[in-house]
Protein backbone atom coordinates (compact mmCIF):
# COMPACT_ATOMS: atom_id res chain seq x y z
CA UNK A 1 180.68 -73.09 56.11
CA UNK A 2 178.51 -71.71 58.47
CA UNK A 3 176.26 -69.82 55.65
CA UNK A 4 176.00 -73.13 54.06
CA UNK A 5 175.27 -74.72 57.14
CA UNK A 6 172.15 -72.10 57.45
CA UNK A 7 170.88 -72.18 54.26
CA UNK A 8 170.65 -76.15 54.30
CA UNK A 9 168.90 -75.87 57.63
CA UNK A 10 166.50 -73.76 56.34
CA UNK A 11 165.70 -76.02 53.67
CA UNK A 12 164.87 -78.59 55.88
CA UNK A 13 162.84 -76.63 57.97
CA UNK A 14 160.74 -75.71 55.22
CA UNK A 15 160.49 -79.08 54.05
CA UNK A 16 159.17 -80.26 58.11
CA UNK A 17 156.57 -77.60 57.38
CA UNK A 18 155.52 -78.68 54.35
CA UNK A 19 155.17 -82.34 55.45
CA UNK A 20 152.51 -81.27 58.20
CA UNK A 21 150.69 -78.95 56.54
CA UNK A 22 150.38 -81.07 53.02
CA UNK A 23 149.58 -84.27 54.36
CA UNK A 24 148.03 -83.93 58.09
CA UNK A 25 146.53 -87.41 57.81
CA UNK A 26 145.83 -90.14 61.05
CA UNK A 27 149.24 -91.94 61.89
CA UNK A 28 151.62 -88.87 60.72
CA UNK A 29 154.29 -88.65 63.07
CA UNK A 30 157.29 -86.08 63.71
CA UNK A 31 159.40 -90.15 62.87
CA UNK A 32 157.02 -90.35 59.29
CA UNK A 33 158.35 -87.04 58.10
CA UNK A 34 161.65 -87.18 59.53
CA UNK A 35 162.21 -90.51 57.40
CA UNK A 36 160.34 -88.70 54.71
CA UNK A 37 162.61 -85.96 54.79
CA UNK A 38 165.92 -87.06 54.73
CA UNK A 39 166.64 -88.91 51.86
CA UNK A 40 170.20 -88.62 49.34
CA UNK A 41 167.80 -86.49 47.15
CA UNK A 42 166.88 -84.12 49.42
CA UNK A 43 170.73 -83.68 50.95
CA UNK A 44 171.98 -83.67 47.71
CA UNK A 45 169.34 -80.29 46.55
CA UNK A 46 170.17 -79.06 50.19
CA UNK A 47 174.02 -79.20 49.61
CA UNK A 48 174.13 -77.43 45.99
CA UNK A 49 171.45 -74.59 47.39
CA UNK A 50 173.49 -73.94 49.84
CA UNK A 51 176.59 -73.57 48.27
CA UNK A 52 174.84 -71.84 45.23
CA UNK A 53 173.79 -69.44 47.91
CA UNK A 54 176.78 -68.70 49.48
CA UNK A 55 178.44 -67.74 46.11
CA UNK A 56 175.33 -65.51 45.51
CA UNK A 57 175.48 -63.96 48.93
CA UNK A 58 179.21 -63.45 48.64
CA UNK A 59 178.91 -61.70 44.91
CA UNK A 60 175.93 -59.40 45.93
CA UNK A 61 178.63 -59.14 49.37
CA UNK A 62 181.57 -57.93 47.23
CA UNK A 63 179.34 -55.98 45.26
CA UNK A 64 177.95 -53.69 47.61
């Protein structure tokens, strides 16, 4: 859980970098790209890379 956890906070962390270095227009906020953020879609693509990554991590794991 706590892999998961990471990878989906990574995700959003690259997202919050993306949103102010994309768009660094008048008016945008830390509250603009927060709402901009997190949205179903984006949790949803955070929650399947994450567990897609675990299983990856824990092959590659088992593997070596």
């Amino acid at each position: 859980m706590v892999e998961v956890g990471f990878i989906v906070f990574l995700f959003y962390s690259n997202l919050l970098m993306g949103e102010f270095t994309r768009a660094n227009g008048r008016g945008k906020s830390f509250v603009f790209a927060f709402e901009d953020i997190f949205s179903v879609t984006n949790l949803v693509i955070a929650v399947i890379s994450g567990v897609l990554g675990y299983f990856i991590f824990n092959y590659f794991r088992e593997r070596l």
